[in-house]
C-alpha atoms as a PDB file:
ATOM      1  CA  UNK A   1      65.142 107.267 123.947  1.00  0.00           C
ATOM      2  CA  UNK A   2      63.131 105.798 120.875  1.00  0.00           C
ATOM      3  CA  UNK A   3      63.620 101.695 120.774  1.00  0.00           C
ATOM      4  CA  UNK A   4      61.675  99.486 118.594  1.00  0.00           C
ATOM      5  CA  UNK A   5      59.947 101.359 116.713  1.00  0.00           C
ATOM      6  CA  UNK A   6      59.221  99.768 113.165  1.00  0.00           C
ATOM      7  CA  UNK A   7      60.169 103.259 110.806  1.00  0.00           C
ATOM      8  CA  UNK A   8      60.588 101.264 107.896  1.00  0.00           C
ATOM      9  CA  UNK A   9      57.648  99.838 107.799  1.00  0.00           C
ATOM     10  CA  UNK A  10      55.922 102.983 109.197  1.00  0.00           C
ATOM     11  CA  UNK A  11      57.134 104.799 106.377  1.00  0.00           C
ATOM     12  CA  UNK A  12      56.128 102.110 104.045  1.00  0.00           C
ATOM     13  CA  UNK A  13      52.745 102.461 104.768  1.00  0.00           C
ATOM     14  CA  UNK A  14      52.667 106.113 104.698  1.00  0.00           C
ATOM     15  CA  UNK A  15      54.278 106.557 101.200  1.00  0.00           C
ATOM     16  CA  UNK A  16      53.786 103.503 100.020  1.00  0.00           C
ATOM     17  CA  UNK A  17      57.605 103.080  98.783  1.00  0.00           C
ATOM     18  CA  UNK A  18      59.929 100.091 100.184  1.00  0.00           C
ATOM     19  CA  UNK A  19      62.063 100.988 102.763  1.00  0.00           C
ATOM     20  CA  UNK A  20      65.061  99.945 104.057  1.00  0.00           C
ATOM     21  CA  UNK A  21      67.094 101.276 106.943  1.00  0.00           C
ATOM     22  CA  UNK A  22      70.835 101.499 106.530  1.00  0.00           C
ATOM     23  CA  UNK A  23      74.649 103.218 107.389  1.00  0.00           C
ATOM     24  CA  UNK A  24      75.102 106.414 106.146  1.00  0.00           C
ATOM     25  CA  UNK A  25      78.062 105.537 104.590  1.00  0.00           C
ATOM     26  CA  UNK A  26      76.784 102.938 103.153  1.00  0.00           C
ATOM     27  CA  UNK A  27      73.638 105.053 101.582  1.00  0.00           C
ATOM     28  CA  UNK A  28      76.674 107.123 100.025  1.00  0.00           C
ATOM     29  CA  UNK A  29      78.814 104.682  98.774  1.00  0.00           C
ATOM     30  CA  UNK A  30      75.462 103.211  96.692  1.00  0.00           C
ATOM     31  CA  UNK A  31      74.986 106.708  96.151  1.00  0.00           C
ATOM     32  CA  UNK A  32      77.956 107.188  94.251  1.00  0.00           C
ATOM     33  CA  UNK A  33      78.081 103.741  92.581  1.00  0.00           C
ATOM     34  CA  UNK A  34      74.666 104.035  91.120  1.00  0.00           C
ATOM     35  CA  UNK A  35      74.472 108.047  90.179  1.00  0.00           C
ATOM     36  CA  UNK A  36      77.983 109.460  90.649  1.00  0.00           C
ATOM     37  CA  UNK A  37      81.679 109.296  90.281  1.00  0.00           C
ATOM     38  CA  UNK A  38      81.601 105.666  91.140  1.00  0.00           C
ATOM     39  CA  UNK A  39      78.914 104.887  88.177  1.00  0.00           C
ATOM     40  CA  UNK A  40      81.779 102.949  86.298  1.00  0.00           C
ATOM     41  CA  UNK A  41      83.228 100.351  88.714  1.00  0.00           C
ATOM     42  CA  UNK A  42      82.188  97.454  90.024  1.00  0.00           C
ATOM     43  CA  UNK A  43      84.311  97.465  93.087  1.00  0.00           C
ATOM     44  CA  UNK A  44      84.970 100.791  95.129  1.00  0.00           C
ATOM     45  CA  UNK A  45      85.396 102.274  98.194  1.00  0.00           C
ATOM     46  CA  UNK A  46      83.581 105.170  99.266  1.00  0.00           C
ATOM     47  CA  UNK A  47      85.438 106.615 102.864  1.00  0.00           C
ATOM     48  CA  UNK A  48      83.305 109.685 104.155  1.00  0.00           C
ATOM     49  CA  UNK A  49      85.534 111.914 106.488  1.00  0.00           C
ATOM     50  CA  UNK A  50      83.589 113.449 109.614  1.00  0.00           C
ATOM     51  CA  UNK A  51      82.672 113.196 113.075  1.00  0.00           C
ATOM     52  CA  UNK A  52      84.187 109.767 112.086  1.00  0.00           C
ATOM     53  CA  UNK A  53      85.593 107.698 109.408  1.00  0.00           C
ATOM     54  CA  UNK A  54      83.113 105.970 107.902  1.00  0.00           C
ATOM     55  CA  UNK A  55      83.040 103.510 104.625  1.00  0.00           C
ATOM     56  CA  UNK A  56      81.024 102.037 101.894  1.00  0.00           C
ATOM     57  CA  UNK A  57      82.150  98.948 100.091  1.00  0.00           C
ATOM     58  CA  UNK A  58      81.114  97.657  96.561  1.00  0.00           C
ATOM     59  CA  UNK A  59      82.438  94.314  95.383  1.00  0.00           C
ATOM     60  CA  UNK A  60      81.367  92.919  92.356  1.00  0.00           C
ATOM     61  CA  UNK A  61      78.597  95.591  92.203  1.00  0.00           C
ATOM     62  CA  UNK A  62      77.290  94.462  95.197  1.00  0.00           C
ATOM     63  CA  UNK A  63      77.078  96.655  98.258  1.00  0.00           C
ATOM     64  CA  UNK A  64      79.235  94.384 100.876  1.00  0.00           C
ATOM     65  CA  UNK A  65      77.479  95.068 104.641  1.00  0.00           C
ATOM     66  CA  UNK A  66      78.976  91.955 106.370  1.00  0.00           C
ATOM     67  CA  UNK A  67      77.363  89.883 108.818  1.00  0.00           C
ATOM     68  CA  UNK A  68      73.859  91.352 110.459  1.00  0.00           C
ATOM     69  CA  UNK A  69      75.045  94.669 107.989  1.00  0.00           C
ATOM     70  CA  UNK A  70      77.753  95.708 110.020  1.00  0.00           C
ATOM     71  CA  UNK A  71      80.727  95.360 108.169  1.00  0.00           C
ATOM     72  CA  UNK A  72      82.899  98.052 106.458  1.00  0.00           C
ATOM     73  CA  UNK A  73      83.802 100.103 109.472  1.00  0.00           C
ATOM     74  CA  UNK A  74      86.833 100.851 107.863  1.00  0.00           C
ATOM     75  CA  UNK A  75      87.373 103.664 110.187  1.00  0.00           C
ATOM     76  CA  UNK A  76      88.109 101.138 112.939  1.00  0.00           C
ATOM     77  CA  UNK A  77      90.913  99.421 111.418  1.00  0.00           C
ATOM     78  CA  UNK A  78      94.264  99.797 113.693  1.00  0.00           C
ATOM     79  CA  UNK A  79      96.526 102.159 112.609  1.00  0.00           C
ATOM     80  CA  UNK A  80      98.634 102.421 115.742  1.00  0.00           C
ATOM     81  CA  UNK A  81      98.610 100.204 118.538  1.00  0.00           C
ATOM     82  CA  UNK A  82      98.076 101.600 122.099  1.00  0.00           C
ATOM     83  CA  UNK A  83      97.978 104.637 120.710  1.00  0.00           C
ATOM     84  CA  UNK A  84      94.886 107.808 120.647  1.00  0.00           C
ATOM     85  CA  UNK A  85      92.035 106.502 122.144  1.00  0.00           C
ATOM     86  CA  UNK A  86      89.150 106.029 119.836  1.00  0.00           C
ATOM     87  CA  UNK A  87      84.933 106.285 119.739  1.00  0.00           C
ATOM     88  CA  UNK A  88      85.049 102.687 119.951  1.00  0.00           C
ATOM     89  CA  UNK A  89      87.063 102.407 122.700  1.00  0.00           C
ATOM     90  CA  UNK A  90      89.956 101.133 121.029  1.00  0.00           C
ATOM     91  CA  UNK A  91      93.227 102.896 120.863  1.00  0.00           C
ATOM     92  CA  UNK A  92      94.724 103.666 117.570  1.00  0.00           C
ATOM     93  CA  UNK A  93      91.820 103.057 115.501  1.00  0.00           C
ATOM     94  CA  UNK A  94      92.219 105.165 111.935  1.00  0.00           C
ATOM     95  CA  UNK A  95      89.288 107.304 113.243  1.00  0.00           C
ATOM     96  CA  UNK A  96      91.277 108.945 116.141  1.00  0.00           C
ATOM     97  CA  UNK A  97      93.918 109.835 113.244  1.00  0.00           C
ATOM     98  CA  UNK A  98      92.351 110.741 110.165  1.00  0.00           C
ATOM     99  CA  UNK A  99      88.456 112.040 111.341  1.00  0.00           C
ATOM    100  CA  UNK A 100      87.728 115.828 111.125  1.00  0.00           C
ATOM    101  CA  UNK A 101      86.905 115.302 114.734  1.00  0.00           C
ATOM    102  CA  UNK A 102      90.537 113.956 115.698  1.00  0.00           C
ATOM    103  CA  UNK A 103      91.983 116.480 113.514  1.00  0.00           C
ATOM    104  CA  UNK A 104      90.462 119.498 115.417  1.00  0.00           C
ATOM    105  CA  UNK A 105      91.169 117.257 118.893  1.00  0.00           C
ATOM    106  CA  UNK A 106      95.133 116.888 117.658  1.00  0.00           C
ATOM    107  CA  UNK A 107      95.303 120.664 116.848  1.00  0.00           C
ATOM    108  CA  UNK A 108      94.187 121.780 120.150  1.00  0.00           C
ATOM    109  CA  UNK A 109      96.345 119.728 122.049  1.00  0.00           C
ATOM    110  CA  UNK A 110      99.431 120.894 119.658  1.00  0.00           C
ATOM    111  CA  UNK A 111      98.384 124.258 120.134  1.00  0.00           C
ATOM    112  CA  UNK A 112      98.454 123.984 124.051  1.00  0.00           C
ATOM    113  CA  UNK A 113     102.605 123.092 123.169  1.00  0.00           C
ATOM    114  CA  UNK A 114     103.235 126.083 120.995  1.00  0.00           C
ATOM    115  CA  UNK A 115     101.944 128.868 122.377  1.00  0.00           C
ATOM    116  CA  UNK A 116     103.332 131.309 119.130  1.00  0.00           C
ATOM    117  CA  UNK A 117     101.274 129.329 116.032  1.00  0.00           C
ATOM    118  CA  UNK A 118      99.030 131.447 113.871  1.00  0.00           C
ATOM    119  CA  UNK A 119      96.522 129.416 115.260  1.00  0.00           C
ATOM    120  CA  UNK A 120      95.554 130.955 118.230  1.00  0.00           C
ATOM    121  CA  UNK A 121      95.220 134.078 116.309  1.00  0.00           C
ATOM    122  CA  UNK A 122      92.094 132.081 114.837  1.00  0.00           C
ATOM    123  CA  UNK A 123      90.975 130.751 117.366  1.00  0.00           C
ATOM    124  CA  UNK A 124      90.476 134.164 119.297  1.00  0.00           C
ATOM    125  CA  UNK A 125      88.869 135.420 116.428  1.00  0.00           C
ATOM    126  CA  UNK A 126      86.691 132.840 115.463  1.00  0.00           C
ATOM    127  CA  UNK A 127      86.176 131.200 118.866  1.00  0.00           C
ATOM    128  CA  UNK A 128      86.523 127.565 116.650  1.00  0.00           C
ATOM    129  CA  UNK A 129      89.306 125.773 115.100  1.00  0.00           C
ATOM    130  CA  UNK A 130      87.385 123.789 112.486  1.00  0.00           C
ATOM    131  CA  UNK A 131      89.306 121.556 109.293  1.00  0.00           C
ATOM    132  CA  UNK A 132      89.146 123.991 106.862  1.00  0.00           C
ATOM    133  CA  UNK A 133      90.808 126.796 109.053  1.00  0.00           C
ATOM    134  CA  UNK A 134      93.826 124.352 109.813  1.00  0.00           C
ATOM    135  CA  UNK A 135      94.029 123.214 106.232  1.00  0.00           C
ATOM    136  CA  UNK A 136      94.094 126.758 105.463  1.00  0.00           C
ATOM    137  CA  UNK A 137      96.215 127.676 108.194  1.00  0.00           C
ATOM    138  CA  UNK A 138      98.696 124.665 107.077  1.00  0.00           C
ATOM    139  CA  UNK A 139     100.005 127.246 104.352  1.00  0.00           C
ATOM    140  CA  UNK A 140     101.505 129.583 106.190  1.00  0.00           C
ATOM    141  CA  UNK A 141     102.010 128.169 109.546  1.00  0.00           C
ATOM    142  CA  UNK A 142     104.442 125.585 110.558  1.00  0.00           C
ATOM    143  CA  UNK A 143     102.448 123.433 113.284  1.00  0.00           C
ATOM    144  CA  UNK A 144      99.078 123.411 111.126  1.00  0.00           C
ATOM    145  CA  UNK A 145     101.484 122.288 108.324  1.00  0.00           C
ATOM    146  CA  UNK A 146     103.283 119.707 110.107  1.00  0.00           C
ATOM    147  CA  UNK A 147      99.496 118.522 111.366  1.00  0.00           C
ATOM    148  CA  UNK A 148      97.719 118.393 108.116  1.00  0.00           C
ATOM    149  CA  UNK A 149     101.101 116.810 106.960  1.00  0.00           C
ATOM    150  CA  UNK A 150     100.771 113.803 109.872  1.00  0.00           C
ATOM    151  CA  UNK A 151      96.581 113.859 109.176  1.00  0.00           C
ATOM    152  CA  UNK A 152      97.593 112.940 105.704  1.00  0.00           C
ATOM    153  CA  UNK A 153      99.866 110.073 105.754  1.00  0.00           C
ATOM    154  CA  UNK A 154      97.599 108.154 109.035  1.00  0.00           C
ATOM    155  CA  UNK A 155      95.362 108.908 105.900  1.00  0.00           C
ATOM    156  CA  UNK A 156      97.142 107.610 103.334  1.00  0.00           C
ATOM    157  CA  UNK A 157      98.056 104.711 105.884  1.00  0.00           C
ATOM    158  CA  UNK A 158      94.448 103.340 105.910  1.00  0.00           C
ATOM    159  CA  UNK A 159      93.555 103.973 102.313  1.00  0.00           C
ATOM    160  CA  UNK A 160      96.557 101.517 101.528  1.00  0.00           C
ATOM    161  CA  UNK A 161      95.498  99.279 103.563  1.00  0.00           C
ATOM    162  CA  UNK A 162      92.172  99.170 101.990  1.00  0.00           C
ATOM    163  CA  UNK A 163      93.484  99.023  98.377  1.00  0.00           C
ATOM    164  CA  UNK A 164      96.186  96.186  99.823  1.00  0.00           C
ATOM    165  CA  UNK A 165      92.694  94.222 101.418  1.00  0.00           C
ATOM    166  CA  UNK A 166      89.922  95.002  98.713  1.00  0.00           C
ATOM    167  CA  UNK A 167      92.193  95.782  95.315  1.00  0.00           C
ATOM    168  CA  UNK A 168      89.359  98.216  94.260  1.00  0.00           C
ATOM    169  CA  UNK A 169      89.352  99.929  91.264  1.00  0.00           C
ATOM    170  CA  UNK A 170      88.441 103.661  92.681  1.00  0.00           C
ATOM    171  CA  UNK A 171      88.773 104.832  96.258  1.00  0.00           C
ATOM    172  CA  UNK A 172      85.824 107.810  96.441  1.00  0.00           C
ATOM    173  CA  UNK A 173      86.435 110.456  99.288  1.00  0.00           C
END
């Protein structure tokens, strides 16, 4: 329920620092570039991998936020037409394949269609089927393979695309 309320140039004044307000994704991706693994190219891609699938994009070591900053929502590219229905409300945006968020939603619903996976021994322990328990899951049971398996090419799928679109020299993850 907060709207306009100037918290960059509150915080200015209180610290003294300038302040800008930006993506999260994009605050990684610069991140990266400037301090981390990305410290040696001038054009990368950082994709982050949660609730959604978010992106930062350097090009000619300048952070790229397209028009009014809101460019790079790579997760939002179309990976399958008409197909899972996505944040946006778009279907068969990259997010609805390849988020941690999908990937829990796409186990569930395969788990409601095979009712003898290891997975719903998890799941009554642990009350929560979360990434890491189907990646771990995925070696030694056959639907959490055959999911992390599909999770990986949709992608694979968009991080072509990317390197097809930007030709960068490092894709960060």
């Amino acid at each position: 329920g907060i709207q306009k309320v100037p918290l960059a140039h509150l915080i200015e004044e209180e610290t003294g620092f300038r302040v800008k307000i930006a993506n999260d994704a994009n605050c990684a991706c610069v991140g990266e570039w400037k301090f981390g693994n990305g410290k040696a190219y001038s054009d990368l891609i950082l994709v982050t991998l949660g609730t959604g699938v978010g992106g930062g994009i350097i090009l000619g070591n300048r952070l790229f936020e397209g028009n009014y900053g809101a460019g790079g929502e790579i997760g939002h590219m179309l990976l399958n037409k008409g197909g899972r229905q996505c944040s946006c409300g778009r279907k068969g945006c990259l997010e609805a394949y390849a988020s941690a968020t999908a990937l829990v939603q796409i186990t569930l619903e395969e788990m409601k269609k095979d009712k003898f996976t290891k997975l719903w021994n998890v799941l009554d322990e642990a009350k929560m089927i979360t990434p890491q328990v189907i990646f771990e899951m995925a070696k030694t049971d056959k639907l959490a393979k055959k999911i992390v398996d599909d999770y990986i090419v949709n992608l694979g799928e968009g991080l072509v695309d990317l390197c097809n679109i930007f030709r960068p020299q490092a894709i960060i993850i």
